[in-house]
Protein backbone atom coordinates (compact mmCIF):
# COMPACT_ATOMS: atom_id res chain seq x y z
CA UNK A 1 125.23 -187.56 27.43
CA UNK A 2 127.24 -189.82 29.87
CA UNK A 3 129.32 -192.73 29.47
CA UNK A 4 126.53 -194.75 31.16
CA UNK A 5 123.84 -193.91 27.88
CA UNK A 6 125.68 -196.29 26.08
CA UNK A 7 124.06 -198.85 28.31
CA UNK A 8 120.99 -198.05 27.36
CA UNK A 9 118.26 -198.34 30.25
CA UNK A 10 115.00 -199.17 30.13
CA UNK A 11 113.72 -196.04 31.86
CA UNK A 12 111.13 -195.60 33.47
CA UNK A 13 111.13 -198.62 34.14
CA UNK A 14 107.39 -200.65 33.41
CA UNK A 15 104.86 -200.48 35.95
CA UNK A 16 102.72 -203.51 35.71
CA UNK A 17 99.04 -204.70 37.67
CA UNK A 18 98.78 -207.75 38.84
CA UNK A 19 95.89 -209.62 39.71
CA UNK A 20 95.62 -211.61 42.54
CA UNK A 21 92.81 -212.56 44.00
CA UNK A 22 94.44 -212.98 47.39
CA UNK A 23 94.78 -208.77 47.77
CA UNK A 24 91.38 -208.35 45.76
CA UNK A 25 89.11 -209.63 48.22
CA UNK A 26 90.37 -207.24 50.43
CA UNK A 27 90.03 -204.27 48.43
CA UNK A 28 93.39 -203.48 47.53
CA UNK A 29 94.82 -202.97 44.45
CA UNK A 30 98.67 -204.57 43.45
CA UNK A 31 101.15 -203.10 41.39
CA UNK A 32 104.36 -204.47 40.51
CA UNK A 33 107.46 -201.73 39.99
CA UNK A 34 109.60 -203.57 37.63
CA UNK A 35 112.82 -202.26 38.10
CA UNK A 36 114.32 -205.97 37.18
CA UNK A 37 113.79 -204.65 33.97
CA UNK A 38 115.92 -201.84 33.36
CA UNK A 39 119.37 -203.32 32.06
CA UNK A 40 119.93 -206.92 31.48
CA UNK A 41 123.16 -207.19 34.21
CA UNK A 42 122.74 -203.78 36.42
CA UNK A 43 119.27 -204.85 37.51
CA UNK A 44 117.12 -202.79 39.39
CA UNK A 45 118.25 -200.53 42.10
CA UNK A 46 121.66 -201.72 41.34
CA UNK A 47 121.27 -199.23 38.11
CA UNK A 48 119.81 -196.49 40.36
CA UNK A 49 122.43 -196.57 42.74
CA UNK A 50 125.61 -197.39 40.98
CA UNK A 51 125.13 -195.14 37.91
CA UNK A 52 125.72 -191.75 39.55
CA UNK A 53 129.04 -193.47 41.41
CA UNK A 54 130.20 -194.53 38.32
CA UNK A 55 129.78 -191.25 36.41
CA UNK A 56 131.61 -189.41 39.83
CA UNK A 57 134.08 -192.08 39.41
CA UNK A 58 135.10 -190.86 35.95
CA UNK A 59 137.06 -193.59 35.00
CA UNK A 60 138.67 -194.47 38.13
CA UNK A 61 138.98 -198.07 39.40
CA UNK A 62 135.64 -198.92 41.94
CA UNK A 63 136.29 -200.31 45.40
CA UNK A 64 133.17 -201.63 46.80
CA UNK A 65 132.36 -204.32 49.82
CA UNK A 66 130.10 -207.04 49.82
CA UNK A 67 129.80 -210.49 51.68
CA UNK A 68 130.38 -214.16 49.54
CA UNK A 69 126.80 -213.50 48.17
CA UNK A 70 126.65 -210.01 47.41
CA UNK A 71 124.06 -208.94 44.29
CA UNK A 72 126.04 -205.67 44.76
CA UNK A 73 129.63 -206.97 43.99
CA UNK A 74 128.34 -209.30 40.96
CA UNK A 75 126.16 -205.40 39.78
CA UNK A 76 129.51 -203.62 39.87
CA UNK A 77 131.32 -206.28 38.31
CA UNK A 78 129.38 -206.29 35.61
CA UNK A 79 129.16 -202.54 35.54
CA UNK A 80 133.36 -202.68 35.16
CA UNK A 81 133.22 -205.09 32.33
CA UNK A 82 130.65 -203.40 30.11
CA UNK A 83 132.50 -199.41 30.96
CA UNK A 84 135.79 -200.99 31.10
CA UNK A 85 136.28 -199.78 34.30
CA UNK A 86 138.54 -201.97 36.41
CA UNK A 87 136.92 -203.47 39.71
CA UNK A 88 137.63 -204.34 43.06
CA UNK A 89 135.73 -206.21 45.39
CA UNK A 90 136.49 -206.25 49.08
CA UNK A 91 135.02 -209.55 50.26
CA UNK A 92 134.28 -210.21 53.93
CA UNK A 93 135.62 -213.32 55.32
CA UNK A 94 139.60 -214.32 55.19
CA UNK A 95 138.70 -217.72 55.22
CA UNK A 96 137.32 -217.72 51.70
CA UNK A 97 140.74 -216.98 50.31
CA UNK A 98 141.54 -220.73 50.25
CA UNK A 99 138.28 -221.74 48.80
CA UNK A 100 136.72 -222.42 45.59
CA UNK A 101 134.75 -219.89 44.68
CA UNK A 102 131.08 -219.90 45.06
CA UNK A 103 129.19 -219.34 41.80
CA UNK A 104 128.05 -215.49 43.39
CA UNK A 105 131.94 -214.56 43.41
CA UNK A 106 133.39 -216.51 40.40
CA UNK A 107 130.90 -214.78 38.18
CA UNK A 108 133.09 -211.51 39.48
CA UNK A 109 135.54 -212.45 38.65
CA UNK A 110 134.91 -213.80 35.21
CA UNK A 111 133.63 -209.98 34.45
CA UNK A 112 137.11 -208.89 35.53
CA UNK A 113 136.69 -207.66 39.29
CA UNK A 114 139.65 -208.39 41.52
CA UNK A 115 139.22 -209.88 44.62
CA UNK A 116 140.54 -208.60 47.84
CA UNK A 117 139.42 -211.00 51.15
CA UNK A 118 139.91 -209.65 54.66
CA UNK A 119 138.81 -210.89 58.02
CA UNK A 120 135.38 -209.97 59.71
CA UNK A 121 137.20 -208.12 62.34
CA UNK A 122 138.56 -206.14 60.11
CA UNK A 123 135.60 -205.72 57.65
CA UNK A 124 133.31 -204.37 60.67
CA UNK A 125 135.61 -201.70 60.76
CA UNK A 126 135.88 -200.48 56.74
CA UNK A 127 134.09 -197.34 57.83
CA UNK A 128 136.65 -196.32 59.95
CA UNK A 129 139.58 -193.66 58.20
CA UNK A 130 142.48 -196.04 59.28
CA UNK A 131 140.85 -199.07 58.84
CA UNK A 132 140.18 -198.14 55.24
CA UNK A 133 143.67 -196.66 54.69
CA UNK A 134 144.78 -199.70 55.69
CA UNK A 135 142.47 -202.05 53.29
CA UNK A 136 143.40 -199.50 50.35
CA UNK A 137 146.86 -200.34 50.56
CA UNK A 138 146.79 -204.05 50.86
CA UNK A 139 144.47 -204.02 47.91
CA UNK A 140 147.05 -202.08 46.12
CA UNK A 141 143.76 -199.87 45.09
CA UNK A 142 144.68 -196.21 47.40
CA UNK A 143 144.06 -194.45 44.19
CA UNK A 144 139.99 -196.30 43.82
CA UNK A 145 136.83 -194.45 44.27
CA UNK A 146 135.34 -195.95 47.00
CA UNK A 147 131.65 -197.10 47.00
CA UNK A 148 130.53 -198.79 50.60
CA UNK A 149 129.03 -201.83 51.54
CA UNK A 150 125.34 -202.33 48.74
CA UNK A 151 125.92 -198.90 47.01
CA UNK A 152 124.54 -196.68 49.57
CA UNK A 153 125.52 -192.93 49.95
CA UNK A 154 124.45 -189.58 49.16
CA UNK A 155 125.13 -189.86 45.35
CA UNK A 156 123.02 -193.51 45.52
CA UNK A 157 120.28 -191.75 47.58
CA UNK A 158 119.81 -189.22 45.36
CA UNK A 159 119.91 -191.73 42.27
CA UNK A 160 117.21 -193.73 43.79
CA UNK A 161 115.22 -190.20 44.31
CA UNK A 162 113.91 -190.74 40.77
CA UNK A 163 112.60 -193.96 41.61
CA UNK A 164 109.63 -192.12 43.65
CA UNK A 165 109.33 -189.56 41.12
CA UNK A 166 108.41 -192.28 38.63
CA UNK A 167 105.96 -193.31 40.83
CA UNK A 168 104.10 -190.04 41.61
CA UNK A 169 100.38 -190.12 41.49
CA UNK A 170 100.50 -193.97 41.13
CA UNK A 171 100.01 -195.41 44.53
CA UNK A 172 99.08 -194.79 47.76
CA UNK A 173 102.20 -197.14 49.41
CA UNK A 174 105.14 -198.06 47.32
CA UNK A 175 106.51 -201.05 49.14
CA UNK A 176 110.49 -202.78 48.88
CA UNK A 177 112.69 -204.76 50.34
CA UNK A 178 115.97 -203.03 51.70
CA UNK A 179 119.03 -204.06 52.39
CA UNK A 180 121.43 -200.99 53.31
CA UNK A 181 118.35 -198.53 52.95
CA UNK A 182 119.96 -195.99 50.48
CA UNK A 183 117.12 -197.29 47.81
CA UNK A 184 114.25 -197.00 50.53
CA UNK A 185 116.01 -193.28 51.39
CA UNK A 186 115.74 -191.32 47.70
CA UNK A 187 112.58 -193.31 47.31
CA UNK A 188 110.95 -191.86 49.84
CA UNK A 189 112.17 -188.42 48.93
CA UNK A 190 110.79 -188.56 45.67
CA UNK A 191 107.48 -189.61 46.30
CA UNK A 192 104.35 -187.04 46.22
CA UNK A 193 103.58 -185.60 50.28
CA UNK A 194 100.30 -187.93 50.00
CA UNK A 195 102.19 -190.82 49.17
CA UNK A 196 104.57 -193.38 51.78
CA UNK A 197 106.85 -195.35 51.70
CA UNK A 198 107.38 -198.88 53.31
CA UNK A 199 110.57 -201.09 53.71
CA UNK A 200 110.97 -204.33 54.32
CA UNK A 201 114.30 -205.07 55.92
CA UNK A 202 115.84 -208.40 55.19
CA UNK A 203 118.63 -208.25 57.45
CA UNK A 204 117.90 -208.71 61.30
CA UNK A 205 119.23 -206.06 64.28
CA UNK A 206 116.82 -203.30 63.78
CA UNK A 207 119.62 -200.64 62.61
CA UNK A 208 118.22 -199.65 59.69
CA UNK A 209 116.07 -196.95 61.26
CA UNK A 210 119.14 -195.05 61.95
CA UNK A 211 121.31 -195.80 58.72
CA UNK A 212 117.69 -194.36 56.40
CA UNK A 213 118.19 -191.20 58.68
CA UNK A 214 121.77 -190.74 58.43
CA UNK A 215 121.64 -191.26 54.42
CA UNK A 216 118.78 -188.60 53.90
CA UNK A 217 120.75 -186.25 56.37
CA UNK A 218 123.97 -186.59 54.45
CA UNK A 219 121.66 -186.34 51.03
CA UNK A 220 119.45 -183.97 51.61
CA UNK A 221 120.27 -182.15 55.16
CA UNK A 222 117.44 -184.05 56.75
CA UNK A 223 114.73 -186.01 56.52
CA UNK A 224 112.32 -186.64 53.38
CA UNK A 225 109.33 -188.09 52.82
CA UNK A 226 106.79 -190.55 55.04
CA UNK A 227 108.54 -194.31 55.43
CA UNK A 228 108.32 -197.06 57.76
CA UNK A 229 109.78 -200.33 58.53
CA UNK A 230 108.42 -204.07 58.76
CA UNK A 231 111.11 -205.94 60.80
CA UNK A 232 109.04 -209.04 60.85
CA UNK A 233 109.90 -210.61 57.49
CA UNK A 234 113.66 -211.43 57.25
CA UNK A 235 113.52 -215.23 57.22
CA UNK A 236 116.18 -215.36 59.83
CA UNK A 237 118.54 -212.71 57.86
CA UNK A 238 120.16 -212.13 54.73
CA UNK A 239 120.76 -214.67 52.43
CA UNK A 240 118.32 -217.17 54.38
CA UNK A 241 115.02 -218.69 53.19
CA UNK A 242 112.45 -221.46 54.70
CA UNK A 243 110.15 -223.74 53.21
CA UNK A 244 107.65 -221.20 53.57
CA UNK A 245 108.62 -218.72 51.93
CA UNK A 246 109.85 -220.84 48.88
CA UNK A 247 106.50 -222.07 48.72
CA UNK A 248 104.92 -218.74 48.80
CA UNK A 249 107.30 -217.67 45.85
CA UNK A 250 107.15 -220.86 43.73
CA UNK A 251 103.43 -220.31 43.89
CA UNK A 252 103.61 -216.44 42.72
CA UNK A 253 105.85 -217.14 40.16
CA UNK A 254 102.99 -219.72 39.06
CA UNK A 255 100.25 -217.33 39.38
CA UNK A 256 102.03 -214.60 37.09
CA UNK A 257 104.93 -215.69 35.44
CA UNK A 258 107.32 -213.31 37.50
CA UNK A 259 110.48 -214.76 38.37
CA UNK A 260 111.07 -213.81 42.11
CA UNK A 261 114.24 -213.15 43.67
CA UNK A 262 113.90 -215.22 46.99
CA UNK A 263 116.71 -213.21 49.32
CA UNK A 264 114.96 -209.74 48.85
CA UNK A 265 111.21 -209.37 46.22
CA UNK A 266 109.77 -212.61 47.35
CA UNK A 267 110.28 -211.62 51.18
CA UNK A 268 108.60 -208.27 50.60
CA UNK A 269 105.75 -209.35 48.55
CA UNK A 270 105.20 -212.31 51.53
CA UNK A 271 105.22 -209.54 54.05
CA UNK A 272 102.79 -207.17 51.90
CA UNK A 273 100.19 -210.46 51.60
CA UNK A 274 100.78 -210.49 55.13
CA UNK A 275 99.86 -206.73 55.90
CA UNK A 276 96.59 -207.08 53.74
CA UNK A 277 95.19 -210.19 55.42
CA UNK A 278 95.86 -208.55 58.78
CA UNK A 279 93.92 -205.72 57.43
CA UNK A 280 96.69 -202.80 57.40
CA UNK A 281 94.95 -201.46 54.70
CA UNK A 282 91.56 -199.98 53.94
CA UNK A 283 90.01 -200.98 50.73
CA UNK A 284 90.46 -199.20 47.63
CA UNK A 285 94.59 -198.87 48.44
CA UNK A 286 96.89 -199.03 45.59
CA UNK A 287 100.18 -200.67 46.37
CA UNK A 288 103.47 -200.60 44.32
CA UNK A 289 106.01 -203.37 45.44
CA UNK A 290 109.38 -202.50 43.75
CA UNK A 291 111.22 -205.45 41.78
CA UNK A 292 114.77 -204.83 42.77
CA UNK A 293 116.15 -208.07 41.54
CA UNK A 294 115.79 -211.29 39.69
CA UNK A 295 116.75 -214.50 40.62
CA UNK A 296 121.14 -215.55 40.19
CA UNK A 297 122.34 -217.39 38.34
């Protein structure tokens, strides 16, 4: 049993129909993943991801990276507080040294993460082995395990493997949102050869392609599963929304009394109403759309 039991996860998490009649009338068939479900504060793929760092970090303080908004900083955060693990958060931007707080970060560091603010120059570069060094030791953290930028690498990937085994046999496309692409990467690996995968990237620059590939190579030793990529539904990039799309989600929260996340879930389940009505699908396709989040605060 590991220290993270004592969390105790809702896993699997539920897997719940909904019925819309917008999907219906085209024959397919909508299933909601609801991994918003499994642990009240590490939410989603948050849990999938983070818990097999956390175990290799056996006890260790976590370094991780994330921008003023980051769902990943406030998940590790929290993870710190309820492990009693110390945290720190390497926050891009220099400039938000000298400013209040925005509600994303000072919930960090309420649950005890310490705060470490560099310049973008520098942040682009955290990858790098001197560049890194050199963040360690002005963090006063050269001791941390390191977890990069939204939780992705090969331990994540393989966490987020058991997300597709969960869902083998249950649809014919299992849809989500990605961000780094280490959920989109084990979930495609764990799915059934008849199944695929689709991600909907929320960040703009079409890199992602490359980063899924490079995550299942280091993982695996190669590539896994069937997966592609929607680049058309980003809103104008992370952490930006339109009129549109808050309409779309105010109006599916109506319908079924699911709270959507607007930055990642409601952007995917726009772009999968958006697929059917363009006919991507033939009828009698069964769709999962993965929950990753939940709306903050």
């Amino acid at each position: 049993m590991t220290s993270l039991d004592v969390l105790h996860p809702r896993l699997p998490s539920p897997l719940d129909e909904v019925v819309d009649d917008r999907f219906a009338r085209f024959g397919v068939r909508l299933l909601l993943k609801r991994d918003d479900l499994i642990h009240p504060e590490l939410i989603g793929n948050k849990w999938r991801k983070l818990a097999p760092n956390l175990t290799a970090a056996a006890g260790r303080t976590v370094l991780t990276f994330g921008g003023a908004y980051s769902n990943h900083l406030r998940a590790t955060a929290a993870a710190g507080r309820l492990l009693g693990l110390p945290t720190v958060g390497v926050v891009r931007g220099q400039e938000l040294a000298d400013r209040p707080l925005n509600p994303s970060l000072a919930r960090c560091t309420a649950d005890g993460m310490r705060l470490h603010f560099v310049d973008r120059s520098t942040y682009r570069r955290k990858t790098e082995a001197d560049a890194l060094a050199a963040i360690l030791r002005a963090a006063g953290a050269e001791e941390a395990y390191v977890v990069p930028e939204g939780g992705s690498n090969a331990l994540a990937v393989l966490g987020c493997q058991a997300l597709g085994q969960e869902l083998r046999g249950r649809a014919d496309l299992v849809a989500l949102a990605c961000g780094t692409g280490g959920t989109l990467a084990g979930l495609a690996a764990g799915l059934a050869p008849d199944q695929r995968a689709l991600g909907v990237p929320v960040l703009m620059g079409g890199f992602l392609t490359d980063e899924i590939r490079a995550l299942q190579h280091t993982a695996f030793g190669g590539p896994r599963g069937t997966w592609t990529l929607d680049d058309r539904f980003h809103f104008g990039g992370y952490a930006r929304t339109t009129p549109e799309l808050e309409a779309f989600a105010t109006d599916f929260e109506h319908r079924h009394a699911v709270p959507l996340e607007r930055l990642y879930v409601a952007k995917l389940l726009y772009g999968l109403l958006t697929l059917v009505e363009e006919g991507a699908f033939p009828r009698g396709t069964t769709i999962v759309a993965v929950v990753t989040g939940r709306p903050f605060p």
